[in-house]
Protein backbone atom coordinates (compact mmCIF):
# COMPACT_ATOMS: atom_id res chain seq x y z
CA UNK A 1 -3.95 -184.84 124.22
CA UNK A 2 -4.95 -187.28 126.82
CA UNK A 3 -7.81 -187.39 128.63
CA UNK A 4 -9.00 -184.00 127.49
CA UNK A 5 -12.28 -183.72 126.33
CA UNK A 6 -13.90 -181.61 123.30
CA UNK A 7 -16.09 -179.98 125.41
CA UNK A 8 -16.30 -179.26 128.96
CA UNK A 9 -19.61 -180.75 129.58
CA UNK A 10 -22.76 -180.04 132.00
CA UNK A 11 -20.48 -180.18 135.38
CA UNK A 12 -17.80 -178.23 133.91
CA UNK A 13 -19.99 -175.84 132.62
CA UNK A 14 -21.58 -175.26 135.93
CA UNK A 15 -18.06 -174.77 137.34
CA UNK A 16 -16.72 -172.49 134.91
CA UNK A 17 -20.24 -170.07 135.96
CA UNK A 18 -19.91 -170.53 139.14
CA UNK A 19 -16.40 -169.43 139.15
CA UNK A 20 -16.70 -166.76 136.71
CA UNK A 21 -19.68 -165.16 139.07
CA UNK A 22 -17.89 -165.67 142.48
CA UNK A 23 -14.50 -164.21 140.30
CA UNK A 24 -16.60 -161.06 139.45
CA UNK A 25 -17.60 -160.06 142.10
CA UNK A 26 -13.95 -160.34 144.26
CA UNK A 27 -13.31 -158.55 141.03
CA UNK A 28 -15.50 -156.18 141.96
CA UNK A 29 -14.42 -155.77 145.35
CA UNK A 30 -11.20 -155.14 144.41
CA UNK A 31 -11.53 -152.82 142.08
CA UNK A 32 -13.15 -150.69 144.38
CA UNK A 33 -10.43 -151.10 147.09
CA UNK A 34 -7.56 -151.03 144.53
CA UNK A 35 -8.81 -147.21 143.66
CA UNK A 36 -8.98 -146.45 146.91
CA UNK A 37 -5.63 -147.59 148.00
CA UNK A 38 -4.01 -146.65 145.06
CA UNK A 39 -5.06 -143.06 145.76
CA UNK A 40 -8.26 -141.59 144.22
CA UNK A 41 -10.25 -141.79 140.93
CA UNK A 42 -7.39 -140.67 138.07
CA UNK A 43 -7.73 -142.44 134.51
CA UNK A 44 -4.18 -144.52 135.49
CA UNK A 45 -5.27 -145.71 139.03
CA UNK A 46 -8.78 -146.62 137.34
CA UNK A 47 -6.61 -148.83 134.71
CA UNK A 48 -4.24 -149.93 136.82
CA UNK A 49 -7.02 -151.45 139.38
CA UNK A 50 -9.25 -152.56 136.30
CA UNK A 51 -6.56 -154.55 135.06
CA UNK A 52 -5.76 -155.95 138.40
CA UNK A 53 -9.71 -156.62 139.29
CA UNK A 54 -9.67 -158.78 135.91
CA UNK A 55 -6.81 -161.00 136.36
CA UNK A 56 -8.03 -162.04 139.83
CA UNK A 57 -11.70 -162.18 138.69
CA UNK A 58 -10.25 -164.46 135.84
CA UNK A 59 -7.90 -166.58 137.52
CA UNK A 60 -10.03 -167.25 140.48
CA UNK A 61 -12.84 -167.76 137.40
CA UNK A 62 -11.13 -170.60 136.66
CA UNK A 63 -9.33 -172.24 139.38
CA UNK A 64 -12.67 -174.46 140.08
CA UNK A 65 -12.89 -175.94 136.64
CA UNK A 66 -8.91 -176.01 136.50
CA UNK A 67 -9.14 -177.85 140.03
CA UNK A 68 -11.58 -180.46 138.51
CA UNK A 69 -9.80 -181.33 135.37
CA UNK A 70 -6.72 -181.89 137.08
CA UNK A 71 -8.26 -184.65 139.44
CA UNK A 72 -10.18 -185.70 136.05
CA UNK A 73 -6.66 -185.98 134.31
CA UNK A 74 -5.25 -187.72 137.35
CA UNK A 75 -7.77 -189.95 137.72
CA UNK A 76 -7.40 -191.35 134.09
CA UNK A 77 -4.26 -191.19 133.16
CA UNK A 78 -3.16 -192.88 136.51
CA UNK A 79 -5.14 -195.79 134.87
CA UNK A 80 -3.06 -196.16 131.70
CA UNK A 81 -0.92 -199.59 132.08
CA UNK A 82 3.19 -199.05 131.43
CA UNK A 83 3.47 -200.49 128.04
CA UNK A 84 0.93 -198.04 127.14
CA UNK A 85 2.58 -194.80 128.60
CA UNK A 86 5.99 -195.71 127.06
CA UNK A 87 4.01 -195.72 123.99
CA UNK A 88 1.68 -193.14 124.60
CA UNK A 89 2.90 -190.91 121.04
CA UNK A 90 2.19 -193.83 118.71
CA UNK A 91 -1.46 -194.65 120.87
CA UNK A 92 -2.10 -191.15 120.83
CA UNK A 93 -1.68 -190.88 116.50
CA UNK A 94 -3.37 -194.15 116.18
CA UNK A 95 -0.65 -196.30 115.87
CA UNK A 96 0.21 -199.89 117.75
CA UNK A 97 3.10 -199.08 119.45
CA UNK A 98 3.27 -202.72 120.67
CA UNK A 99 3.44 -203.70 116.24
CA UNK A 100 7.02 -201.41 116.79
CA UNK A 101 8.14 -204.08 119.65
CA UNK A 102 7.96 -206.67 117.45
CA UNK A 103 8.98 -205.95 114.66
CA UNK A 104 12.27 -204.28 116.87
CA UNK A 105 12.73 -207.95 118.10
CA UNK A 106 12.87 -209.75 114.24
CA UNK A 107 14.96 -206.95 112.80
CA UNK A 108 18.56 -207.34 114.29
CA UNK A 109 20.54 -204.52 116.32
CA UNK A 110 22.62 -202.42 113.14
CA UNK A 111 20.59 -203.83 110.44
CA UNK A 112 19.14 -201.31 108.31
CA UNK A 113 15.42 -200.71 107.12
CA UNK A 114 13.50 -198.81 105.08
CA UNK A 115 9.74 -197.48 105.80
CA UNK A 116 7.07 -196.14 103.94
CA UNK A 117 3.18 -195.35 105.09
CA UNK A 118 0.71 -195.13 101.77
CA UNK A 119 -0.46 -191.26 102.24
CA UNK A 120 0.10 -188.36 104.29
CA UNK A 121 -2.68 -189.25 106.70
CA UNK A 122 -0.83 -192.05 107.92
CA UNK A 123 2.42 -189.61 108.39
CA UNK A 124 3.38 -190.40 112.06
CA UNK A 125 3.92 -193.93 110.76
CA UNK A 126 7.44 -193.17 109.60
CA UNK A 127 8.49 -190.90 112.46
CA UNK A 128 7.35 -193.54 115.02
CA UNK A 129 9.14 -195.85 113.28
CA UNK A 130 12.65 -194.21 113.00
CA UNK A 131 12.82 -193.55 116.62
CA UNK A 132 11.53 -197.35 118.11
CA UNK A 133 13.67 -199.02 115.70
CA UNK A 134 16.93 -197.33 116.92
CA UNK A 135 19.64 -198.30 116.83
CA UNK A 136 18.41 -199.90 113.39
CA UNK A 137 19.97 -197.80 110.66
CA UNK A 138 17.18 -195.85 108.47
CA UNK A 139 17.70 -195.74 104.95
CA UNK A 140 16.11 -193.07 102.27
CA UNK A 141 15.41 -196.61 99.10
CA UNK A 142 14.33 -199.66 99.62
CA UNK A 143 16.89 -200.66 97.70
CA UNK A 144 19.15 -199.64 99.97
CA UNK A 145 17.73 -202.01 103.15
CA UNK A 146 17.98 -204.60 104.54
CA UNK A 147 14.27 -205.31 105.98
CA UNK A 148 11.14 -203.03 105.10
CA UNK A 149 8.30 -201.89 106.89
CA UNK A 150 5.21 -200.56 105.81
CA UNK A 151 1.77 -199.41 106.46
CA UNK A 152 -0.98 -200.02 104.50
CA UNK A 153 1.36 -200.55 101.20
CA UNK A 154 2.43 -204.34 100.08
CA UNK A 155 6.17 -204.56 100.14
CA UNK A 156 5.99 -206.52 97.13
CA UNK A 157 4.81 -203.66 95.03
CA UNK A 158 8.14 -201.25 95.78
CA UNK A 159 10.37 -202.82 93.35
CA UNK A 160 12.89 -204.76 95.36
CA UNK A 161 13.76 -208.61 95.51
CA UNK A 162 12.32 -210.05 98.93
CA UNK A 163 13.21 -213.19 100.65
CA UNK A 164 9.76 -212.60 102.85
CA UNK A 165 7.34 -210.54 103.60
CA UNK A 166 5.11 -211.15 107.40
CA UNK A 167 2.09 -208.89 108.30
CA UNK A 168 2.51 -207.76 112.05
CA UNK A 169 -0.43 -208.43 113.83
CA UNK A 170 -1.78 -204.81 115.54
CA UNK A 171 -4.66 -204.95 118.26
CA UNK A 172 -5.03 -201.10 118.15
CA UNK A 173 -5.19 -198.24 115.91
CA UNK A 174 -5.37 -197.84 112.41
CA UNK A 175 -6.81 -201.04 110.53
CA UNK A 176 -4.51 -200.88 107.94
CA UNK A 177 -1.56 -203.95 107.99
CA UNK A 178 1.93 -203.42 108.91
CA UNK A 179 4.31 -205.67 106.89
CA UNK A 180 7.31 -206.42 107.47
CA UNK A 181 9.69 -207.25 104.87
CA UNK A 182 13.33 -209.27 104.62
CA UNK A 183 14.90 -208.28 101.43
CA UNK A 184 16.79 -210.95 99.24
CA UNK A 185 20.67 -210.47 98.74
């Protein structure tokens, strides 16, 4: 996910504590005047107040670090140029969504096209694919298309007569070529 970090680091850390102490003690407090209000000391008001007592202590735990990751979040993402946002599923599975633009400009409107990654690692290659290539028709053999794309795998190798074969230049993501293939009829 974007901007998210793995951990929460020294500040965040500091603000979780600090909001999990002052949320413990309004806890606390509450509790306290929850049993009161609700009437006495009986097992159920107890609960009922206890349960009560935690969710605020735990929400208002929170709400600092929450508060500071949003603005974190904002700040970042706010950064992110438009090309990049339209793209953001390819960026964000390692892909160059900008390699999908042109390779959507040399295959024509209708035409169809086959694609193929070379393992499961590279799976979001395919999906990517299928949806920035409509309204380019998807085929299931490379026999069956008119153009092929791949990652990583040399069109050459899949069998099928080719009247060319281009590598897409990609500036980010995976450092494996994208080809892009015409095939011969």
């Amino acid at each position: 996910m974007i901007a998210l970090p793995s951990s929460p680091g020294a500040y965040g850390t500091a603000l979780i504590v600090a909001g999990l102490v002052l949320g413990s003690a309004l806890g606390w407090v509450a509790w306290g005047r929850l049993r009161r209000l609700f009437g006495g000391g009986g097992a159920a008001t107890t609960a009922v107040a206890g349960v009560l007592a935690v969710a605020l202590a735990s929400s208002v735990g929170l709400a600092p670090f929450l508060a500071w990751r949003v603005v974190q979040n904002l700040r970042y993402t706010s950064r992110i140029q438009r090309p990049i946002v339209e793209r953001i599923a390819a960026y964000e599975n390692n892909l160059d969504g900008a390699a999908f633009d042109k390779v959507a400009r040399i295959i024509p409107r209708h035409a169809t096209f086959y694609v193929e990654a070379s393992d499961p690692v590279r799976m979001n290659f395919a999906p990517w694919a299928l949806s920035a290539l409509l309204p380019r028709i998807a085929v299931g053999e490379p026999a069956q298309a008119q153009w092929i794309l791949t990652l990583a795998i040399d069109p050459r190798t899949l069998g099928v007569p080719l009247a060319s074969v281009r590598r897409i230049p990609t500036g980010y993501g995976d450092a494996a070529p994208v080809y892009l293939a015409r095939v011969a009829r």
